[in-house]
C-alpha atoms as a PDB file:
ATOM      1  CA  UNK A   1     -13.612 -45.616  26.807  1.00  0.00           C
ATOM      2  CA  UNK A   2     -13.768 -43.044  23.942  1.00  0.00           C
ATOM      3  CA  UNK A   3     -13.410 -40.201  25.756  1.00  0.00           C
ATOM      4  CA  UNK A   4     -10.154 -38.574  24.122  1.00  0.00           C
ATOM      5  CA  UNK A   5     -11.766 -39.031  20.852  1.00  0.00           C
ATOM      6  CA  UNK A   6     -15.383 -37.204  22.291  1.00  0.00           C
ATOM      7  CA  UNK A   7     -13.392 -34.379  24.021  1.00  0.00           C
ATOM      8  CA  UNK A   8     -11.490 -33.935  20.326  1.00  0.00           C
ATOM      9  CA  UNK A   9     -14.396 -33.909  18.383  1.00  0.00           C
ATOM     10  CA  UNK A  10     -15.810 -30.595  21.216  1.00  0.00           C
ATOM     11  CA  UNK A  11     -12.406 -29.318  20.455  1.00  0.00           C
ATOM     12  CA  UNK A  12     -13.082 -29.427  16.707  1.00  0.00           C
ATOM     13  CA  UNK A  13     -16.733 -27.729  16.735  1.00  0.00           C
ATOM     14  CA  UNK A  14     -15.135 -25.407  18.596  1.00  0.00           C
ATOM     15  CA  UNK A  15     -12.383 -24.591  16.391  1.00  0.00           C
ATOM     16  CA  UNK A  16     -15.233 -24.498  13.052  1.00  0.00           C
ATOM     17  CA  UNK A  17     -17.074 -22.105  15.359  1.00  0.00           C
ATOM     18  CA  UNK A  18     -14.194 -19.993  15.527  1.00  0.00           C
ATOM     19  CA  UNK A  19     -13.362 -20.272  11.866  1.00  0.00           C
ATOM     20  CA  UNK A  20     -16.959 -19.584  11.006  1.00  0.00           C
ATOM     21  CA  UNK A  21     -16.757 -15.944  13.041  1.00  0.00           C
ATOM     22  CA  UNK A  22     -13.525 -15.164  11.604  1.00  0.00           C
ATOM     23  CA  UNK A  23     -14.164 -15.865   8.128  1.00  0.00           C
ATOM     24  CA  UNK A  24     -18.104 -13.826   8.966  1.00  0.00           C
ATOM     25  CA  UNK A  25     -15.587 -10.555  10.366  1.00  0.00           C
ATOM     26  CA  UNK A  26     -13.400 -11.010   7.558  1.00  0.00           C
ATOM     27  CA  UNK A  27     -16.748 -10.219   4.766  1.00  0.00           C
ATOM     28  CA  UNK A  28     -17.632  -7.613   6.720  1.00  0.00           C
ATOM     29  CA  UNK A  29     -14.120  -5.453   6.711  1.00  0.00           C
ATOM     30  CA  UNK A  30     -14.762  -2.627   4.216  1.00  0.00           C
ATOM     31  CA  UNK A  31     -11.474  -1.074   1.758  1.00  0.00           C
ATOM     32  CA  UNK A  32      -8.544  -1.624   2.885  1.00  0.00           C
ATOM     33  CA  UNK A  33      -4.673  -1.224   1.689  1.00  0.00           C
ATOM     34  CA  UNK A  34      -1.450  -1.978   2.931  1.00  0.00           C
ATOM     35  CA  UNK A  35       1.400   0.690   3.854  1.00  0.00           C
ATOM     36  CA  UNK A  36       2.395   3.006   6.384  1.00  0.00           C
ATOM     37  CA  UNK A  37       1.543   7.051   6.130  1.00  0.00           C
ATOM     38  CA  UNK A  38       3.752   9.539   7.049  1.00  0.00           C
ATOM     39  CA  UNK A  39       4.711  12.886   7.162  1.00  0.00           C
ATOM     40  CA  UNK A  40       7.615  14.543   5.169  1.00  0.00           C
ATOM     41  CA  UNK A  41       8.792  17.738   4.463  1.00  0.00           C
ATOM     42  CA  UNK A  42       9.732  19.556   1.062  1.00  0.00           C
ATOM     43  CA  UNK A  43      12.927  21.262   3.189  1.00  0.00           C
ATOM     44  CA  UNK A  44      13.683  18.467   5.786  1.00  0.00           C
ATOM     45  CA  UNK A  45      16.228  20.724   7.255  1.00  0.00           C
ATOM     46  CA  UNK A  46      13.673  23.761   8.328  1.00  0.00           C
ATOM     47  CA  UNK A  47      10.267  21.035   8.348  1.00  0.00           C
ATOM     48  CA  UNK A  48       8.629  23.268   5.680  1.00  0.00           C
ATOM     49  CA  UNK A  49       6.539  21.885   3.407  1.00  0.00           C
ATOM     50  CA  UNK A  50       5.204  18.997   4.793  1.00  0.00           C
ATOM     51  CA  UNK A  51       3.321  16.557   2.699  1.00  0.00           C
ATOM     52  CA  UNK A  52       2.300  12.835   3.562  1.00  0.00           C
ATOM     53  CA  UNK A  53       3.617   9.944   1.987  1.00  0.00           C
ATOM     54  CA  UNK A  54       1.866   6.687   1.832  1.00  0.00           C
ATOM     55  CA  UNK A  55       5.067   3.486   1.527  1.00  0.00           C
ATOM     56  CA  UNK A  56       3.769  -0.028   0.540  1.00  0.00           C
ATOM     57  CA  UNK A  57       4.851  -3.454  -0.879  1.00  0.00           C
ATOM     58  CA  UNK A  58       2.356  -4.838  -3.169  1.00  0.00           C
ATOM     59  CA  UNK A  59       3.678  -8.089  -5.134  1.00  0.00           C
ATOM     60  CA  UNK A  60       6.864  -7.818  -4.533  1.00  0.00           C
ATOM     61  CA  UNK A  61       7.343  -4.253  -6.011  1.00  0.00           C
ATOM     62  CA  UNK A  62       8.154  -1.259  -3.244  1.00  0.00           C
ATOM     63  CA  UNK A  63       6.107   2.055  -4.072  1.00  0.00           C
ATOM     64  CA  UNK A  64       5.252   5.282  -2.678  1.00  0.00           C
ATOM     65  CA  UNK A  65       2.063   7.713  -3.146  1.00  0.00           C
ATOM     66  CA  UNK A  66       1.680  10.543  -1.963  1.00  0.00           C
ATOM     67  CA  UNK A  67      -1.453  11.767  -0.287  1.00  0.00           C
ATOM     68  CA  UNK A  68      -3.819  14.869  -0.139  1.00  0.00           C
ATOM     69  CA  UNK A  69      -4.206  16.177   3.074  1.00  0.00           C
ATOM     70  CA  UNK A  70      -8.282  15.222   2.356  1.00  0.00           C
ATOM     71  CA  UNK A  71      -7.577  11.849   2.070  1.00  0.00           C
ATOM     72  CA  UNK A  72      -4.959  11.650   4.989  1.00  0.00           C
ATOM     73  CA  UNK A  73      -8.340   9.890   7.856  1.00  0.00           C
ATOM     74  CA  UNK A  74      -9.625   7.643   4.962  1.00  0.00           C
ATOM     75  CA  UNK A  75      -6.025   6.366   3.873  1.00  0.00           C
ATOM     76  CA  UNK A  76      -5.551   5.840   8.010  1.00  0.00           C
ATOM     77  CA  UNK A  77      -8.655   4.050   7.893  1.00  0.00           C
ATOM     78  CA  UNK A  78      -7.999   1.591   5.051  1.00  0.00           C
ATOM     79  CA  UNK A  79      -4.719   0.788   6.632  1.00  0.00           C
ATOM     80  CA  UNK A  80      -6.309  -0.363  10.225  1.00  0.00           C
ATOM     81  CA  UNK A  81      -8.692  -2.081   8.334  1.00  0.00           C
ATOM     82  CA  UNK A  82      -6.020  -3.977   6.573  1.00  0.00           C
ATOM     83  CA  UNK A  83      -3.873  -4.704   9.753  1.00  0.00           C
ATOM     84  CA  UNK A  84      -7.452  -6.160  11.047  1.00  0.00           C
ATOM     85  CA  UNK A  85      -7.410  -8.333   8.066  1.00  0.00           C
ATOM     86  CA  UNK A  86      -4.409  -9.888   7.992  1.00  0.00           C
ATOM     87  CA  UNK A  87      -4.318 -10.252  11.589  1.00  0.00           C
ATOM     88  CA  UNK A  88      -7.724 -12.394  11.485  1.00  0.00           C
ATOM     89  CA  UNK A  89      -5.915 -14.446   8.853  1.00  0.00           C
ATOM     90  CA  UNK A  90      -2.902 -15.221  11.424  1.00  0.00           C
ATOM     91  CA  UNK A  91      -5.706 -15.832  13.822  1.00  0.00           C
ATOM     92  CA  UNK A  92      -7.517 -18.411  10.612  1.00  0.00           C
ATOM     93  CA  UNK A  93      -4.222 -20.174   9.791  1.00  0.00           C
ATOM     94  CA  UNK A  94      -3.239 -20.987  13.428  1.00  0.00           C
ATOM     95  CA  UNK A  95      -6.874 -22.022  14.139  1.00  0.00           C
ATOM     96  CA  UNK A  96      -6.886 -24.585  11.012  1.00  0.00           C
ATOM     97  CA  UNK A  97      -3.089 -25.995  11.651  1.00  0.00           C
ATOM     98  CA  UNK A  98      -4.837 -26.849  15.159  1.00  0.00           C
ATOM     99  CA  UNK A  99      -7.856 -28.270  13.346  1.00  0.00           C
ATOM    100  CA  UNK A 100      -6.375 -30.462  11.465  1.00  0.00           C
ATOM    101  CA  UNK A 101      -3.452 -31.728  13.809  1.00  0.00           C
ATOM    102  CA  UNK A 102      -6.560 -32.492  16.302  1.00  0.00           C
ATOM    103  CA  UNK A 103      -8.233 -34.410  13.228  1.00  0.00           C
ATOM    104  CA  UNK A 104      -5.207 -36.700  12.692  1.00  0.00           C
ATOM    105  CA  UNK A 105      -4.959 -37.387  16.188  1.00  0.00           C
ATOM    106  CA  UNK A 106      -8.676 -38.587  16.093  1.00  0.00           C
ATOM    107  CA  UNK A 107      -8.013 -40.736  13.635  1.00  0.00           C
ATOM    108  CA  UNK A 108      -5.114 -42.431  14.945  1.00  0.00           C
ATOM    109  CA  UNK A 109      -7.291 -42.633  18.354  1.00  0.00           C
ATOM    110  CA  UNK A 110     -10.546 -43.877  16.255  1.00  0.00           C
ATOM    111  CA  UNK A 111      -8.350 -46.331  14.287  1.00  0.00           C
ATOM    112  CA  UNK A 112      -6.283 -47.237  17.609  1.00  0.00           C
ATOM    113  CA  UNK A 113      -9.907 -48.101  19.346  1.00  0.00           C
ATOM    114  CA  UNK A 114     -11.153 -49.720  16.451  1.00  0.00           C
ATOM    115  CA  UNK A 115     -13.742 -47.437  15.944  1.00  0.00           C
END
């Protein structure tokens, strides 16, 4: 009889579970930054003097660093981690517009049932 609204409520521990891990990976991600690194040259023309360049958008505002060739792994690093991050946020937001279209439609069922 209230099996829809049983088989939604499954549906929603499942989708806290899933929150739960996500938001447990998400404390565990180290420094991160946004941007893309890249190589330029001093004399494009002859590709002498190459340098890398690290492009990013933070708050609205465009900017450019460059980068010591010492730092070139750990700014590669920071930028994985921070593709990791925001795709576990894409991952967070799609799980909780789920959650909570499931949780209306339990309540309409619950209310529908009398429950």
């Amino acid at each position: 009889m209230y099996m829809l609204y049983y088989m939604i409520t499954d549906k929603l521990k499942q989708l806290e579970n899933d929150i739960r891990k996500i938001k447990s990976e998400i404390s565990k991600l180290g420094p991160m930054r946004p941007g893309t690194l890249s190589m330029q040259y001093k004399v494009p023309a002859e590709k002498k003097g190459p340098y890398f360049q690290l492009s990013y958008t933070h708050k609205m505002k465009s900017r450019t660093q460059y980068v010591r060739r010492e730092w070139v792994d750990e700014i590669r690093g920071q930028i994985e981690v921070y593709k990791r991050f925001r795709k576990l946020i894409e991952e967070w937001i799609d799980l909780s517009i789920e959650y909570s279209q499931l949780r209306m439609k339990q309540a309409k069922e619950a209310k529908r049932k009398g429950k």
